[in-house]
Structure formats: structure tokens, C-alpha cells
C-alpha atoms as a PDB file:
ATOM      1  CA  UNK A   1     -26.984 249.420 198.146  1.00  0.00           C
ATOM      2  CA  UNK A   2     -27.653 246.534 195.875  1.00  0.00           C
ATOM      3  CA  UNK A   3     -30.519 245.935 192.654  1.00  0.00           C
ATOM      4  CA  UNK A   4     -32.392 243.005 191.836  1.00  0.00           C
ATOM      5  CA  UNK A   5     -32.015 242.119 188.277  1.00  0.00           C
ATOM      6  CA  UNK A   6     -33.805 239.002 186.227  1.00  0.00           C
ATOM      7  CA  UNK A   7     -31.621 236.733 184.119  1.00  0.00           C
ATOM      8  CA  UNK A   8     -33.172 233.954 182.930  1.00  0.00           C
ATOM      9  CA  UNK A   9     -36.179 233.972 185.169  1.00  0.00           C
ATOM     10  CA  UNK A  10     -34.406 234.143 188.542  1.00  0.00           C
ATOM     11  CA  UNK A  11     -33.544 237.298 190.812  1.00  0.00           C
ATOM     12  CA  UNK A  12     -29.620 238.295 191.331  1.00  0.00           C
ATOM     13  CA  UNK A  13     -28.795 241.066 194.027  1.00  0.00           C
ATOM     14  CA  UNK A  14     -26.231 243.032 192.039  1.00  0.00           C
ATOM     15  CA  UNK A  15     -23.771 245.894 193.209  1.00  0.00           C
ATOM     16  CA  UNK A  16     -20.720 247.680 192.254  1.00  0.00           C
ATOM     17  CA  UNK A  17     -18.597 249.237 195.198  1.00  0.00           C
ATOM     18  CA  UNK A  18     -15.185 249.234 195.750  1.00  0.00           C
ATOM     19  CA  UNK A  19     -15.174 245.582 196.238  1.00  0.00           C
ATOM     20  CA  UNK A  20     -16.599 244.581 193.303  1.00  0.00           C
ATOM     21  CA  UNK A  21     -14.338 246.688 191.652  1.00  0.00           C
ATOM     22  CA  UNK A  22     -11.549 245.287 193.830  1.00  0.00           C
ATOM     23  CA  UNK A  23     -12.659 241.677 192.525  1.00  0.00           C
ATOM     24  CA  UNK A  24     -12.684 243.306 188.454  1.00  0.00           C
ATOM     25  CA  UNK A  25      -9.275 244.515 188.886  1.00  0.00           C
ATOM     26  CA  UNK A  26      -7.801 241.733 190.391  1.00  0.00           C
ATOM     27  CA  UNK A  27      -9.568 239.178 187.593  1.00  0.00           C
ATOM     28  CA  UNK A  28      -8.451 241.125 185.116  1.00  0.00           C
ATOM     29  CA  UNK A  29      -4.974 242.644 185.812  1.00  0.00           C
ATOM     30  CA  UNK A  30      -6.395 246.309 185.356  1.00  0.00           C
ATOM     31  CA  UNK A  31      -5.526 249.336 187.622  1.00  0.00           C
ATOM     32  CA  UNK A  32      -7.069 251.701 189.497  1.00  0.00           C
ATOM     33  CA  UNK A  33      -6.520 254.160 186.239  1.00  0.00           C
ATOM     34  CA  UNK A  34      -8.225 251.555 183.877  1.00  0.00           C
ATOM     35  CA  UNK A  35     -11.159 252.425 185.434  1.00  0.00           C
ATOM     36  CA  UNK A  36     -11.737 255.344 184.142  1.00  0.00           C
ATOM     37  CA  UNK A  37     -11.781 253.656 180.613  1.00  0.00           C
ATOM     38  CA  UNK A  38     -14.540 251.022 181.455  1.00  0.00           C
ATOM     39  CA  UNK A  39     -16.538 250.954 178.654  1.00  0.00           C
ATOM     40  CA  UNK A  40     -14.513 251.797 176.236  1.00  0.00           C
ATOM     41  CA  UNK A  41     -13.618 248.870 173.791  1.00  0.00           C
ATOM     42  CA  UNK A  42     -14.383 246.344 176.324  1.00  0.00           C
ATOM     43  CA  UNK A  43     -14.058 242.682 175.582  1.00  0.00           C
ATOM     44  CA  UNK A  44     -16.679 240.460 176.188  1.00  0.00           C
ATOM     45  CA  UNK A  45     -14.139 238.727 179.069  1.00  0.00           C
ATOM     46  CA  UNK A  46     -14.159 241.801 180.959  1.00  0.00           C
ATOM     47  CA  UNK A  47     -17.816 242.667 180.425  1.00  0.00           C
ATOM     48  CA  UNK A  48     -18.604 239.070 182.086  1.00  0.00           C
ATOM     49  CA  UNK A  49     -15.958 239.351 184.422  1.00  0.00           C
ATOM     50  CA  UNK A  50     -17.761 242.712 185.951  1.00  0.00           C
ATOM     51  CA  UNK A  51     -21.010 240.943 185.861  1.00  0.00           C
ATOM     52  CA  UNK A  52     -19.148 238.429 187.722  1.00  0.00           C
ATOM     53  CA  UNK A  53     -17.556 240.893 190.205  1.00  0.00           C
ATOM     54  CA  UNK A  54     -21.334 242.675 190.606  1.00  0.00           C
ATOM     55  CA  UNK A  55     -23.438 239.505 191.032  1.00  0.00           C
ATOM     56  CA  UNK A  56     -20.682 238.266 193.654  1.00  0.00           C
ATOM     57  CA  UNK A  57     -20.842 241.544 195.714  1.00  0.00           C
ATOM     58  CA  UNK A  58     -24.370 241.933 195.103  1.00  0.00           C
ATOM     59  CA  UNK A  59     -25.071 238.186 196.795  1.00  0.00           C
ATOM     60  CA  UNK A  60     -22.690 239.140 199.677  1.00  0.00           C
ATOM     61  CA  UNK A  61     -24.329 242.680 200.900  1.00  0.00           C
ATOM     62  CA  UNK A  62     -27.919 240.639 200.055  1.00  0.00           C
ATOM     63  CA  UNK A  63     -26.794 237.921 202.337  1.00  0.00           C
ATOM     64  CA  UNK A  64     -27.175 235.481 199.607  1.00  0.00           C
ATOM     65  CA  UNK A  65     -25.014 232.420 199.112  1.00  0.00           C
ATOM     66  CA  UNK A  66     -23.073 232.965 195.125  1.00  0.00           C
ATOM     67  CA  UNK A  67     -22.346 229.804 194.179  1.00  0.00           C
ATOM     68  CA  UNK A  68     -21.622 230.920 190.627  1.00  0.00           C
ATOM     69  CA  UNK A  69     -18.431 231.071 188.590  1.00  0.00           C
ATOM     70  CA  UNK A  70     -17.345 233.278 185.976  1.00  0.00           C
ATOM     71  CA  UNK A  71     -18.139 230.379 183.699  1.00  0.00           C
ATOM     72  CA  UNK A  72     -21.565 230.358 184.941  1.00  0.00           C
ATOM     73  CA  UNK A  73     -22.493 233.718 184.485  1.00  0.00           C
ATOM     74  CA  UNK A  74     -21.877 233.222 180.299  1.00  0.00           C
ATOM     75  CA  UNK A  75     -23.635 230.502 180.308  1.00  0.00           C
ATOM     76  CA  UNK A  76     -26.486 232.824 181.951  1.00  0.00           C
ATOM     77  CA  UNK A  77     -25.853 235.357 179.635  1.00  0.00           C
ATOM     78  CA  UNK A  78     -25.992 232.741 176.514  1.00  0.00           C
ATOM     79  CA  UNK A  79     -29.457 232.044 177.889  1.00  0.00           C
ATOM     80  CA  UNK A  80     -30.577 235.514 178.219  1.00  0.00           C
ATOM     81  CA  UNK A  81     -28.226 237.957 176.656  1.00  0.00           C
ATOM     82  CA  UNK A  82     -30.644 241.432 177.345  1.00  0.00           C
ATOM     83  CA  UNK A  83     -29.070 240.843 180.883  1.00  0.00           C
ATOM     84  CA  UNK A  84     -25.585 241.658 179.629  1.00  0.00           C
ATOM     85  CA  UNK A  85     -27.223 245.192 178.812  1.00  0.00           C
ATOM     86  CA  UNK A  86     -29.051 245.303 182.288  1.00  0.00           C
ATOM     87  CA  UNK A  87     -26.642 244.760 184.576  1.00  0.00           C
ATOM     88  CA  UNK A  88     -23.985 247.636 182.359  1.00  0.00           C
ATOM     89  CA  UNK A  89     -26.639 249.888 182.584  1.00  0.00           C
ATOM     90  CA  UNK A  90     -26.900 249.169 186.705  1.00  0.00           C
ATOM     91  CA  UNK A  91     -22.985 249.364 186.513  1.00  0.00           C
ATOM     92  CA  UNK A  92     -23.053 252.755 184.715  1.00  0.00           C
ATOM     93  CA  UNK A  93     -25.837 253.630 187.238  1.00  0.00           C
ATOM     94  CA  UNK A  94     -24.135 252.863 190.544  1.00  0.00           C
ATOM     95  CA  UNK A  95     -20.762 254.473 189.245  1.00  0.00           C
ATOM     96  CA  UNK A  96     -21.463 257.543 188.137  1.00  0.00           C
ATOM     97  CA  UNK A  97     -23.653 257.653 191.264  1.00  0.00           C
ATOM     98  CA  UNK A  98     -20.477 257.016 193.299  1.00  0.00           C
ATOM     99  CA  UNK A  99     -18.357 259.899 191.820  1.00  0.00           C
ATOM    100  CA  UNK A 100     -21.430 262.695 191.836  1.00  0.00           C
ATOM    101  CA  UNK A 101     -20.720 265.461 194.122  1.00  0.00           C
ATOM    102  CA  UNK A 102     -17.292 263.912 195.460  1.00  0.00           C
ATOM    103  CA  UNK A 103     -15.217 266.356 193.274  1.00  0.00           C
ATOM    104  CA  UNK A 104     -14.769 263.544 189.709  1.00  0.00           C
ATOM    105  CA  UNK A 105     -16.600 265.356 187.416  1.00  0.00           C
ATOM    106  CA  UNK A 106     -14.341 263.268 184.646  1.00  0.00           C
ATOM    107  CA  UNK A 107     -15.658 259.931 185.680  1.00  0.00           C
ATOM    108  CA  UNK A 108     -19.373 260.964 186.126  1.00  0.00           C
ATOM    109  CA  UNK A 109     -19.035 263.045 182.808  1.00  0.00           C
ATOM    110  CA  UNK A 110     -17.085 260.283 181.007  1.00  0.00           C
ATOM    111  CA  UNK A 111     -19.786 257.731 182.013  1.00  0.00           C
ATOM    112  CA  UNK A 112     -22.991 259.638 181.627  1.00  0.00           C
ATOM    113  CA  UNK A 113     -21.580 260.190 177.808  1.00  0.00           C
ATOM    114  CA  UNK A 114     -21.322 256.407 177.295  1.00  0.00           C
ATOM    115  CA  UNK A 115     -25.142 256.009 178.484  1.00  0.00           C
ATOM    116  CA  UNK A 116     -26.237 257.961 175.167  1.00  0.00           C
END
């Protein structure tokens, strides 16, 4: 399951799985445990580097070519920063959705609390 969100005009299939979560961890040297913390206190390197990780596993479950860089996604966000808010709020959409009913009532909890 992917979403289409507008930045700057154009349409970017975004998604966050386990692969795009893979991709976040691996950018940023974070752990499985970190996770759970996303949100929290985040830096605006890690807040791009999920959009990153979302827009690049959104484009390959689309089928779409991402030619982007993690460079090119600030400069996207510099041109339309109410995108930085839209894709979170898909982030904090697909994750708690991911952790309903499968027994992590911290992470759902935990996430649904950050939404207010």
C-alpha cells in the first residue's frame, strides 16, 4: 500500500514498510529499538531522511523510477515545506496502522499520542 502526496506541484507514491524503515535505519545508524522513539526530538536530518526512505519505497511498490537523492528531497521541502507535515502525518498513518491488532499496543499508543 502506497499514497500519493503533492510537493511542489508533482505527485510522489509514498510508503513506509519494513523497507523503508530498513533504508531509515541504515541512513541513519538507528536500531530496531529507536523506532519506537520516532518522533520524539527528531532532527530535521532524520525527518528528511524518512521522507527519503518513504518516497524511495513509495516509487518502487508504484513502479516508478526515484531518481531523487536525499539532497533532493530538501531542496523539495525548501520549496514546499507543508509537505514535511504531509508525508509525517502519512508516516504516523501507515505505522500505527502496521502495529494495530498485532499485539504493540505501545507503538500504536505511543504514536497516536504524537498525532494530537
Amino acid at each position: 500500500m502506497y499514497e500519493i502526496v503533492v510537493i511542489n506541484g508533482k505527485d510522489y507514491s509514498v510508503r513506509f514498510g519494513m523497507n523503508s524503515l530498513r533504508m531509515f535505519t541504515k541512513a541513519t545508524n538507528k536500531s530496531l529499538t529507536d523506532l519506537d522513539k520516532l518522533g520524539d526530538d527528531m532532527s530535521l536530518d532524520d525527518a528528511i531522511q524518512l521522507i527519503y526512505a518513504g518516497l524511495k519505497d513509495g516509487s518502487r511498490v508504484s513502479g516508478q523510477e526515484c531518481s531523487l537523492s536525499v539532497d533532493d528531497v530538501a531542496d523539495l521541502l525548501d520549496e514546499d515545506f507543508e509537505a514535511l507535515n504531509k508525508v509525517l502525518e502519512i508516516f504516523s498513518n501507515q505505522f500505527s496502522a502496521k502495529f494495530e491488532g498485532e499485539g504493540n499496543d505501545k507503538a500504536t499508543k505511543k504514536v497516536a499520542k504524537k498525532k494530537k
